[in-house]
Protein backbone atom coordinates (compact mmCIF):
# COMPACT_ATOMS: atom_id res chain seq x y z
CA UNK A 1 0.00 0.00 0.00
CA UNK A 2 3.08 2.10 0.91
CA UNK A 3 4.54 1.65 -1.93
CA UNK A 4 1.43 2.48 -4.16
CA UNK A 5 0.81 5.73 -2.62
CA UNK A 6 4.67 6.48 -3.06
CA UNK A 7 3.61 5.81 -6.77
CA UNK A 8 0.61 7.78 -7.33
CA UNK A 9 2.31 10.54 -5.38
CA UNK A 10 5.43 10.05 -7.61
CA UNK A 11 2.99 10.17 -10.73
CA UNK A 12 1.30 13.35 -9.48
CA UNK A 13 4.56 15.44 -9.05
CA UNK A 14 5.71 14.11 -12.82
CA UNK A 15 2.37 14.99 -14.29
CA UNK A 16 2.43 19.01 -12.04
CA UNK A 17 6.08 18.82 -13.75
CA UNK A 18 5.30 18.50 -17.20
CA UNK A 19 2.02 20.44 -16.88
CA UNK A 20 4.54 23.39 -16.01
CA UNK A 21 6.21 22.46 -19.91
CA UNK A 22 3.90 25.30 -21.61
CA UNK A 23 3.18 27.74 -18.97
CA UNK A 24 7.21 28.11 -18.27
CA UNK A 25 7.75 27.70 -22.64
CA UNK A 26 5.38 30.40 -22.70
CA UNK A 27 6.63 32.73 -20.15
CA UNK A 28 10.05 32.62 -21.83
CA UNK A 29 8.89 33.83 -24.98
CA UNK A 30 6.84 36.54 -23.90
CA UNK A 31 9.92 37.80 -22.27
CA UNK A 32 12.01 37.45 -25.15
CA UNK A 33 9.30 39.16 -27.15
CA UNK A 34 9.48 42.46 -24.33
CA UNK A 35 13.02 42.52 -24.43
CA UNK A 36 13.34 42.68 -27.81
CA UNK A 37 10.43 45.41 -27.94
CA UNK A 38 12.19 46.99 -25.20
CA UNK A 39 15.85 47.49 -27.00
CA UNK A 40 13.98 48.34 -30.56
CA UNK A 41 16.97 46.45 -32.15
CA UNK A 42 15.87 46.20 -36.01
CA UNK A 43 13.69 47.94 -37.99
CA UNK A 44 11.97 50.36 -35.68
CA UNK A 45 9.29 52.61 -37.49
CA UNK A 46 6.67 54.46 -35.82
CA UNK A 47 4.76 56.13 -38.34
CA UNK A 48 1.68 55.69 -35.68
CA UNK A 49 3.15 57.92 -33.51
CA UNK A 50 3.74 60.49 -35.77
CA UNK A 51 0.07 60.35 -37.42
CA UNK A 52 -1.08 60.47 -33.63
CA UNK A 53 1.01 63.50 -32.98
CA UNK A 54 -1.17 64.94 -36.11
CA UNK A 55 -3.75 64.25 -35.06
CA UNK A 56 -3.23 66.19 -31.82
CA UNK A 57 -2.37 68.90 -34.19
CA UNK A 58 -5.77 68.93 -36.10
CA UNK A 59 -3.56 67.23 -38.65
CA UNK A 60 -4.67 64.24 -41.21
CA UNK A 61 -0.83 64.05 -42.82
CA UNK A 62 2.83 64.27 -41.35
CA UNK A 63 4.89 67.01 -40.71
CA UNK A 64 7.95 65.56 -42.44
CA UNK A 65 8.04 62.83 -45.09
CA UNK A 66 8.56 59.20 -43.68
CA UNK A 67 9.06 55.85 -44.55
CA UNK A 68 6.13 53.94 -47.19
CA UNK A 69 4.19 57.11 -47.18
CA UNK A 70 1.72 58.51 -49.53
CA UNK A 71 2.45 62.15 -51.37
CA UNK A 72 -0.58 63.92 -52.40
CA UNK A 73 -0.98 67.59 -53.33
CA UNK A 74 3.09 67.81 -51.36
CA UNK A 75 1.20 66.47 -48.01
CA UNK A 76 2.41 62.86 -46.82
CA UNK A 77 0.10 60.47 -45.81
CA UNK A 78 -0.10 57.41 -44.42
CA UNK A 79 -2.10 55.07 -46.22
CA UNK A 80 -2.43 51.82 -43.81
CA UNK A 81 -5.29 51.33 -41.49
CA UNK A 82 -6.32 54.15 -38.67
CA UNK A 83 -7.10 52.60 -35.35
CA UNK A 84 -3.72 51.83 -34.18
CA UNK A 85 -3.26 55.71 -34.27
CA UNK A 86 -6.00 56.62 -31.73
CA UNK A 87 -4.55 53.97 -29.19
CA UNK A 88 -1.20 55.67 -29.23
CA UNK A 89 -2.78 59.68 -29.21
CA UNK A 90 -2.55 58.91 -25.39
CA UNK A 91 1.31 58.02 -24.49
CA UNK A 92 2.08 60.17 -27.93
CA UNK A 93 0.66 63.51 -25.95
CA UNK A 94 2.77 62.33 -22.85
CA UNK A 95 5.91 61.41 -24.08
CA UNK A 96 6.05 62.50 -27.58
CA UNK A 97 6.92 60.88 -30.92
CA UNK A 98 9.13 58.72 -29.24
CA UNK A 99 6.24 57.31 -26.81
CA UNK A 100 7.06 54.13 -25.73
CA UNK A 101 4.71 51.78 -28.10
CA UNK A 102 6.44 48.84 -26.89
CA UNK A 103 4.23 48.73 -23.59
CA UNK A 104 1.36 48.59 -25.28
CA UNK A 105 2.28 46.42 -28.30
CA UNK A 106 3.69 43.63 -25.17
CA UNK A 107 0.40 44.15 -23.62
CA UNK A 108 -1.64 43.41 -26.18
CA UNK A 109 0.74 40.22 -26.07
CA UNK A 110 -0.19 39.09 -22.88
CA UNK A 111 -3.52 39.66 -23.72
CA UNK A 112 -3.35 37.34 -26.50
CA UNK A 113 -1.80 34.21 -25.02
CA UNK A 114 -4.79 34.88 -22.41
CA UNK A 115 -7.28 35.08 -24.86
CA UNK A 116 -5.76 31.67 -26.78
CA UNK A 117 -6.21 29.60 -23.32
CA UNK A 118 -10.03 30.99 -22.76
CA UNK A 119 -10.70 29.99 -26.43
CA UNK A 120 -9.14 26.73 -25.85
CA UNK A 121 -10.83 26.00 -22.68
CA UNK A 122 -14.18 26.87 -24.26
CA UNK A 123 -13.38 24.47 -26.77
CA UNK A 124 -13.72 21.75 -24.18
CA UNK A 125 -9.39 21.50 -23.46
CA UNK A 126 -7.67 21.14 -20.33
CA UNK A 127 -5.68 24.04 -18.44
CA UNK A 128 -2.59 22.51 -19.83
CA UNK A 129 -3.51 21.90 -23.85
CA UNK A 130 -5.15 25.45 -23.51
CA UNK A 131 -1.30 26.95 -22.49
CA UNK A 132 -0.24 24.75 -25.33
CA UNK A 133 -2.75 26.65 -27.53
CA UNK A 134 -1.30 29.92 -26.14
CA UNK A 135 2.21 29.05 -26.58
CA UNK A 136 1.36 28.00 -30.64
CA UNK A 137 0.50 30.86 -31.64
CA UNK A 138 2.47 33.35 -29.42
CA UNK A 139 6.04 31.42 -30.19
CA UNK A 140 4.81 28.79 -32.47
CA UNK A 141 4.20 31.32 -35.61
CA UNK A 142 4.80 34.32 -37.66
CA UNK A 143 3.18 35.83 -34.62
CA UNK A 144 6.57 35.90 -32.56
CA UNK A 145 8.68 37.13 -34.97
CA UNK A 146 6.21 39.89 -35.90
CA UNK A 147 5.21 40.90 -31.99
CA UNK A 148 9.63 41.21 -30.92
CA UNK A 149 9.80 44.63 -33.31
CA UNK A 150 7.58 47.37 -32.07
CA UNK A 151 7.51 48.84 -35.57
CA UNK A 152 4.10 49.91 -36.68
CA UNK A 153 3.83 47.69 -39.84
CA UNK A 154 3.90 44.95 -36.83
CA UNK A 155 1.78 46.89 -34.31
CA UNK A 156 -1.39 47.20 -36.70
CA UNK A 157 -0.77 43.37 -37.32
CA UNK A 158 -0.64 42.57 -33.54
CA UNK A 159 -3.72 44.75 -33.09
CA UNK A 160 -5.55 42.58 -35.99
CA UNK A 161 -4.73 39.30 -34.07
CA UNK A 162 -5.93 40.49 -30.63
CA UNK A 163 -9.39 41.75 -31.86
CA UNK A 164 -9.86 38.62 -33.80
CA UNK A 165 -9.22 36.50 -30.76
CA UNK A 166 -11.68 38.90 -28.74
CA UNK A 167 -14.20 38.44 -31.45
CA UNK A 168 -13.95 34.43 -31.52
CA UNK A 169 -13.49 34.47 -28.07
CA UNK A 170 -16.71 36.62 -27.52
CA UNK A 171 -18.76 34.30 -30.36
CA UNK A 172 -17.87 30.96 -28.02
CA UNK A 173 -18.86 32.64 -24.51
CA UNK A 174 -21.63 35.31 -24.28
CA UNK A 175 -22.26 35.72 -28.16
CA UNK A 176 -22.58 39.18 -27.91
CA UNK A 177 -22.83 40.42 -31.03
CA UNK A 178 -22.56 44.06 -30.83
CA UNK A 179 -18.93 43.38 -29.67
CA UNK A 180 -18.10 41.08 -32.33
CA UNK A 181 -19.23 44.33 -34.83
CA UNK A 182 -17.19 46.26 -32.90
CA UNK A 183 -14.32 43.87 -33.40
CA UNK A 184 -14.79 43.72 -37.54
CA UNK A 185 -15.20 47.66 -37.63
CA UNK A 186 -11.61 47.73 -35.46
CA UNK A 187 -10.24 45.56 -37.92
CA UNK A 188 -11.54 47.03 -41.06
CA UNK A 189 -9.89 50.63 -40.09
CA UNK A 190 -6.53 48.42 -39.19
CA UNK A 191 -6.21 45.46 -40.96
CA UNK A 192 -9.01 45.71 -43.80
CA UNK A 193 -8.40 42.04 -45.08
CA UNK A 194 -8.82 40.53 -41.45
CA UNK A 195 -12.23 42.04 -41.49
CA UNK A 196 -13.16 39.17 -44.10
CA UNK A 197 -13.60 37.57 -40.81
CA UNK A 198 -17.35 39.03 -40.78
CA UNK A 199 -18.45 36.05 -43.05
CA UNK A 200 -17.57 33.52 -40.49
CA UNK A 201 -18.99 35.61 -37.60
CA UNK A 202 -22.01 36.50 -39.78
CA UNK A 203 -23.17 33.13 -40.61
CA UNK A 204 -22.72 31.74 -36.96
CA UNK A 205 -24.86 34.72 -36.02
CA UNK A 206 -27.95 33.58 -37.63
CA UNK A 207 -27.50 29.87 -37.10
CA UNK A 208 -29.04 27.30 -34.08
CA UNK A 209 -27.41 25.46 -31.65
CA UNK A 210 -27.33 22.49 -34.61
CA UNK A 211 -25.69 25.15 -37.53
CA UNK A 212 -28.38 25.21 -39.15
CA UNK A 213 -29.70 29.00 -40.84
CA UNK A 214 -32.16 30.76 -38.22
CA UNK A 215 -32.78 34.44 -39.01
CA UNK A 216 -32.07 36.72 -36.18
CA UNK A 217 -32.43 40.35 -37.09
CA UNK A 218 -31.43 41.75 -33.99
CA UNK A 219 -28.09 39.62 -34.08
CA UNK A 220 -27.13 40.96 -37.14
CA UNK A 221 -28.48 44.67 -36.64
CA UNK A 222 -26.25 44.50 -33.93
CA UNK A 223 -23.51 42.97 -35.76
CA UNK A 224 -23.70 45.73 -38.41
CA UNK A 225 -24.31 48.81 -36.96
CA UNK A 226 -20.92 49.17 -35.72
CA UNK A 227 -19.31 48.31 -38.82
CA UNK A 228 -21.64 50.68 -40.57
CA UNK A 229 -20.38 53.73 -38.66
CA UNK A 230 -16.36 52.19 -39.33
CA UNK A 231 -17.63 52.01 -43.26
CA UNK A 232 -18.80 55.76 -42.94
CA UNK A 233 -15.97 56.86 -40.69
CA UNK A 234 -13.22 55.53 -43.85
CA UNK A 235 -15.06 57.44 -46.43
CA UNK A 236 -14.89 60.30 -44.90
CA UNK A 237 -11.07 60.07 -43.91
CA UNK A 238 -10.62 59.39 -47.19
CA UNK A 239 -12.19 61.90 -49.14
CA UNK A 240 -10.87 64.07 -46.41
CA UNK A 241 -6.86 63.25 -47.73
CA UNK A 242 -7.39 62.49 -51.44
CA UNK A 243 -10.69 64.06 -52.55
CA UNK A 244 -12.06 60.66 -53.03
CA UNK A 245 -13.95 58.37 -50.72
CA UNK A 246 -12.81 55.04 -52.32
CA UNK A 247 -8.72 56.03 -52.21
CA UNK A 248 -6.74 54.95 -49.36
CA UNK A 249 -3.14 56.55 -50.47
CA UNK A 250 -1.60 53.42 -51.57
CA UNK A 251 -1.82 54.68 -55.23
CA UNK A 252 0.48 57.59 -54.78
CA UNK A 253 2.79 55.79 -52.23
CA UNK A 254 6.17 56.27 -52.74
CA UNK A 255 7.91 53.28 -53.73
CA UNK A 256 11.16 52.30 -55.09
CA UNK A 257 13.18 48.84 -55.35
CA UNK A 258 11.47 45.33 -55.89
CA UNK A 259 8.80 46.96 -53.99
CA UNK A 260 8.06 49.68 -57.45
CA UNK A 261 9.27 46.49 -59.76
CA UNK A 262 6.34 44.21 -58.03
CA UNK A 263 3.84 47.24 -58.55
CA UNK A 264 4.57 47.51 -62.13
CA UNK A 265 2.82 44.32 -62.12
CA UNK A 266 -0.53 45.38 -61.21
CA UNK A 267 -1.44 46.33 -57.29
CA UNK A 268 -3.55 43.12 -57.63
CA UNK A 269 -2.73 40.97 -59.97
CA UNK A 270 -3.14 36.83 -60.49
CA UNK A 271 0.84 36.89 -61.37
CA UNK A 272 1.68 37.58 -57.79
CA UNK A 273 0.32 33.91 -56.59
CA UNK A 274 3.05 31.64 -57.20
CA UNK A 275 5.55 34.15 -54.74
CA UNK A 276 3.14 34.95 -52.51
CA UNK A 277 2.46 30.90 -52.22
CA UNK A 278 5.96 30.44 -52.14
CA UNK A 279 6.27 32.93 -48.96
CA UNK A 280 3.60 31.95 -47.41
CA UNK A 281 3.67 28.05 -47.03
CA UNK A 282 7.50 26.60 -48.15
CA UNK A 283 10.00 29.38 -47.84
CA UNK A 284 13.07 28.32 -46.16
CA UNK A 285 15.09 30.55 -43.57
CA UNK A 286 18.10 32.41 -44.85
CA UNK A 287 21.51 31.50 -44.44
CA UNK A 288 24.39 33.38 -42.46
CA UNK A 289 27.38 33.37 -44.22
CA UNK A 290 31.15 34.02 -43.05
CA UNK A 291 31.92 36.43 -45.74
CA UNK A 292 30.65 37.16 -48.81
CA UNK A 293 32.93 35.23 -51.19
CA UNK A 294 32.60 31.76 -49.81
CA UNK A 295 29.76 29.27 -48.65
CA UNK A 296 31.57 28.98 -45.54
CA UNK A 297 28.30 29.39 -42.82
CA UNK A 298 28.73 31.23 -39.81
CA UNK A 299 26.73 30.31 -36.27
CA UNK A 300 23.55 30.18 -35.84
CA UNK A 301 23.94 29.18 -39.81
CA UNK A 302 20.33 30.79 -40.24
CA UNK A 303 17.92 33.38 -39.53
CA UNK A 304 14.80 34.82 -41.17
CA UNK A 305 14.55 35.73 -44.97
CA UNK A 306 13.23 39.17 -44.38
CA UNK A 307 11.39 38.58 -47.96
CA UNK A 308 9.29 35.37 -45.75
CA UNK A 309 9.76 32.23 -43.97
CA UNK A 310 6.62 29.71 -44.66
CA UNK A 311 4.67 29.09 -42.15
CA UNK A 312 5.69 25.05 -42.83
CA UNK A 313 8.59 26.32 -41.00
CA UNK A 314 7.46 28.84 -38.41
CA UNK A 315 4.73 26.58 -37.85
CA UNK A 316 4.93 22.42 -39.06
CA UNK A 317 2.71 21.82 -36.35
CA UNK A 318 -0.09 22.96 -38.72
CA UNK A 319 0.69 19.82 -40.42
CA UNK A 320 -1.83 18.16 -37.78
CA UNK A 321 -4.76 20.48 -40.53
CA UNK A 322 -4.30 17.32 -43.20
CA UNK A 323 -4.91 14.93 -40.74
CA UNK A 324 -8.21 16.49 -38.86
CA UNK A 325 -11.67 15.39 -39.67
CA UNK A 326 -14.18 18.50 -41.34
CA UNK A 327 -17.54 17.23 -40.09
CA UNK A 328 -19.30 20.45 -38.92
CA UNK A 329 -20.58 23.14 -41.19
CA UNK A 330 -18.71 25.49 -38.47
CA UNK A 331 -15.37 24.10 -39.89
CA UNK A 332 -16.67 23.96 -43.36
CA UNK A 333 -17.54 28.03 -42.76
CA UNK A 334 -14.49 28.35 -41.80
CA UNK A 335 -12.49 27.54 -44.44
CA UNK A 336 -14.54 29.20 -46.55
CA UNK A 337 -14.19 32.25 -45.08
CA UNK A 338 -9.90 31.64 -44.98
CA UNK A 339 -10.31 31.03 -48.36
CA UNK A 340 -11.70 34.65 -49.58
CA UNK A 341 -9.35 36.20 -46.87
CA UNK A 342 -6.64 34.63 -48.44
CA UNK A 343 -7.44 35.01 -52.19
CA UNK A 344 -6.48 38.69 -52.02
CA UNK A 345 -3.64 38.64 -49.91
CA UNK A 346 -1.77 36.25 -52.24
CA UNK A 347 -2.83 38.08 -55.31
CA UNK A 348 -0.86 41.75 -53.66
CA UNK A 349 2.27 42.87 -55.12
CA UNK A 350 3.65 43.24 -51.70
CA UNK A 351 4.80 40.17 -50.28
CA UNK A 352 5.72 41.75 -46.54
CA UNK A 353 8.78 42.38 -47.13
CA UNK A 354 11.39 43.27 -44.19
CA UNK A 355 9.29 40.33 -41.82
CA UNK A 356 9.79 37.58 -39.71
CA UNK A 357 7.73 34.77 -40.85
CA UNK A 358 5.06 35.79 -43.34
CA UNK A 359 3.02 38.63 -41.82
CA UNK A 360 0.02 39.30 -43.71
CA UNK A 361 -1.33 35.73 -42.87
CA UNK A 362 -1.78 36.85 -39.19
CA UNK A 363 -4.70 38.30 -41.07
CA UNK A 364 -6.67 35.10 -40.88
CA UNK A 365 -4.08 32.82 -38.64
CA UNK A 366 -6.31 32.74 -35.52
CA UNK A 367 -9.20 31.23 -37.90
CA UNK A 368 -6.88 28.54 -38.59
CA UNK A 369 -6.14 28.21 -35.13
CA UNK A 370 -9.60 27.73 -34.04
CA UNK A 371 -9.79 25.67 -37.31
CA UNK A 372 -7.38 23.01 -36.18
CA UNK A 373 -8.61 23.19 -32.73
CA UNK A 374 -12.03 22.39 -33.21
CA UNK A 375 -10.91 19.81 -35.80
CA UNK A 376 -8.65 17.82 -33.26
CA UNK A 377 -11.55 18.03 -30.53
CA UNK A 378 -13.38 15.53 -33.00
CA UNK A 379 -11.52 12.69 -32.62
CA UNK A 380 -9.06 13.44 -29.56
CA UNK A 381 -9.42 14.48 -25.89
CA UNK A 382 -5.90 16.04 -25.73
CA UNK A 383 -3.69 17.22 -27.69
CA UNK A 384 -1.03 13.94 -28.24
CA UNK A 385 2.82 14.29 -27.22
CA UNK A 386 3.72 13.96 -30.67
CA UNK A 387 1.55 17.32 -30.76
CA UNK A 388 3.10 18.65 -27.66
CA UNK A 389 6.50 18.16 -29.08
CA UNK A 390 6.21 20.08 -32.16
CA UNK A 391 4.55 22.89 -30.97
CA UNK A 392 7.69 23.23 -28.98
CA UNK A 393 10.00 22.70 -31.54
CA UNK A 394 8.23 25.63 -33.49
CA UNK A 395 8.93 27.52 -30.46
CA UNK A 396 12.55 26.41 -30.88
CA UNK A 397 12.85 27.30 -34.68
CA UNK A 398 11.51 30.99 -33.81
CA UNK A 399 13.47 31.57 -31.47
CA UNK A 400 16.68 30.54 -32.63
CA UNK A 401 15.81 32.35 -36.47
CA UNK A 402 15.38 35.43 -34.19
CA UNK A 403 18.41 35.31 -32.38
CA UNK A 404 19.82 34.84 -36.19
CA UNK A 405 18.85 38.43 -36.47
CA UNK A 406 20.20 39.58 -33.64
């Protein structure tokens, strides 16, 4: 009997031990990720800061001329989404143009490895798989490499991912739907593609508890009267800067390099699938070399290709999507709903260039996420150690392509 108890005590301690696995994996790289915010050590632009010092200024364009902006009438613009500027008007009239948007850009880190282990515990996992959950998207993907550089290409794009997360997070708990609006009219004045995330949210709006269509006006009033007054708010900004309600800026940016070369090729255009593919899924990590004659490598031997690293290599535990069953028409919405999000993402000239993984598919990542998720749940309680294992290893691989950099 002794001996037994010494046993089940024995397998209690190794199971809290290895239940500590994600939540100390995860820790780690949400430190790396503030340190790295903290010491601004590559690519640090904060156009945000200096539209939200405009702004202050009864301003809609920059004092000066700045990086990727958009010249109209000799006033520069900036042409990407506007939300990010009104959370940054705050620390911007305290400290300046060089506010500190790392605090908010780690925050909003935190509050998406929180928001991953909610979802996953809604989804019927335990405390442990959920930090697992957490820990695959915050070090697991293009998400890490993205969140370490408060630059506001990367800011906008870690704004995108948050309010998704609320929004699915919101559509599994209290279904509130005026929140969810809120969410899509967030993400249409930051990250206009991630708002393709309103067909998902729209259909599971007006269906049952079974999935199947039941009209509910007042969910969808709800759900689009927020994103009504976003839709209104644009046009005006718009026509406001270029005299036209349907122009964003990003037809008199200012572009030079492969950047004007991939233009010249149409804004949109179906030629621009096979790279963007290519970025997106297979692209391997660059290699450090010892000088610049030779193929003599140099430690760590690789980093990031600042043109894109797939996500087959930021992420291979997404492997686990070929081998998950599709049953419900909530998975089957799903990846309909990736699918037009991701149609005109891969047919943009711009590719992402100067990122860490490839950044634009944080526009629909946490719909995969929840994709893969809810596809495991239909065959398997947890998530298996083979499972476990790679998620880490992704960890591993970001990390180490980081330090590359560094």
């Amino acid at each position: 009997m002794i001996k037994i108890l010494k046993h089940e005590g024995s397998t209690q301690s190794n199971f809290s031990s290895i239940g500590l696995v994600p939540l100390v994996a995860l820790a780690l790289t949400i430190g790396i990720i503030i340190v790295f915010n903290v010491s601004k050590r590559l690519f640090y632009l904060n156009q945000y800061s200096y539209l939200a010092d405009a702004f202050l200024h009864g301003r809609l364009y920059f004092d000066r001329a700045v990086f990727d902006n958009a010249v109209y009438n000799g006033r520069h613009y900036w042409p990407l989404g506007v939300f990010p500027t009104f959370l940054l008007i705050p620390l911007v009239a305290v400290f300046g143009v060089s506010a500190p948007a790392w605090v908010l850009q780690s925050t909003l880190v935190v509050l998406c490895a929180i928001l991953m282990i909610r979802i996953a515990l809604k989804e019927g996992y335990s405390s442990m798989d959920a930090k697992y959950w957490a820990l695959a998207l915050i070090g697991g993907s293009m998400f890490f490499g993205q969140s370490a550089f408060p630059s506001s290409y990367y800011f906008a794009q870690i704004i995108a991912v948050t309010t998704l997360l609320i929004a699915i997070y919101e559509s599994l708990a209290k279904k509130r739907w005026w929140i969810i609006g809120c969410c899509i009219a967030v993400l249409l004045m930051t990250r206009p593609i991630a708002a393709g995330a309103f067909i998902f949210f729209a259909w599971y709006s007006q269906s049952d508890a079974n999935q199947k269509f039941s009209f509910q006006p007042r969910a969808l009033t709800q759900l689009l009267v927020p994103i009504s007054l976003a839709v209104i708010a644009l046009l005006w900004y718009n026509f406001a800067r270029f005299g036209s309600a349907f122009e964003q800026g990003y037809n008199f940016q200012t572009l030079a390099g492969q950047a004007k070369k991939g233009a010249s090729y149409g804004l949109f255009s179906p030629v621009h699938i096979p790279g963007n593919l290519y970025y997106m899924l297979i692209a391997p990590p660059a290699i450090i070399l010892r000088d610049e004659i030779s193929k003599v490598l140099a430690f760590p031997y690789f980093k990031y290709d600042f043109t894109g690293t797939g996500m087959l290599i930021t992420s291979p535990w997404l492997i686990y999507l070929w081998f998950v069953r599709y049953k419900e028409r909530f998975q089957k919405v799903l990846i309909g709903t990736i699918f037009v999000m991701v149609f005109p993402i891969i047919c943009y000239y711009g590719i992402g260039t100067i990122q860490l993984g490839y950044r634009y598919a944080l526009d629909f990542f946490p719909l995969i996420v929840l994709l893969l998720m809810r596809g495991w749940k239909q065959t398997e309680t947890d998530l298996s150690l083979r499972f476990r294992l790679l998620i880490l290893f992704s960890v591993f691989i970001n990390i180490y392509l980081l330090f590359g950099l560094a």
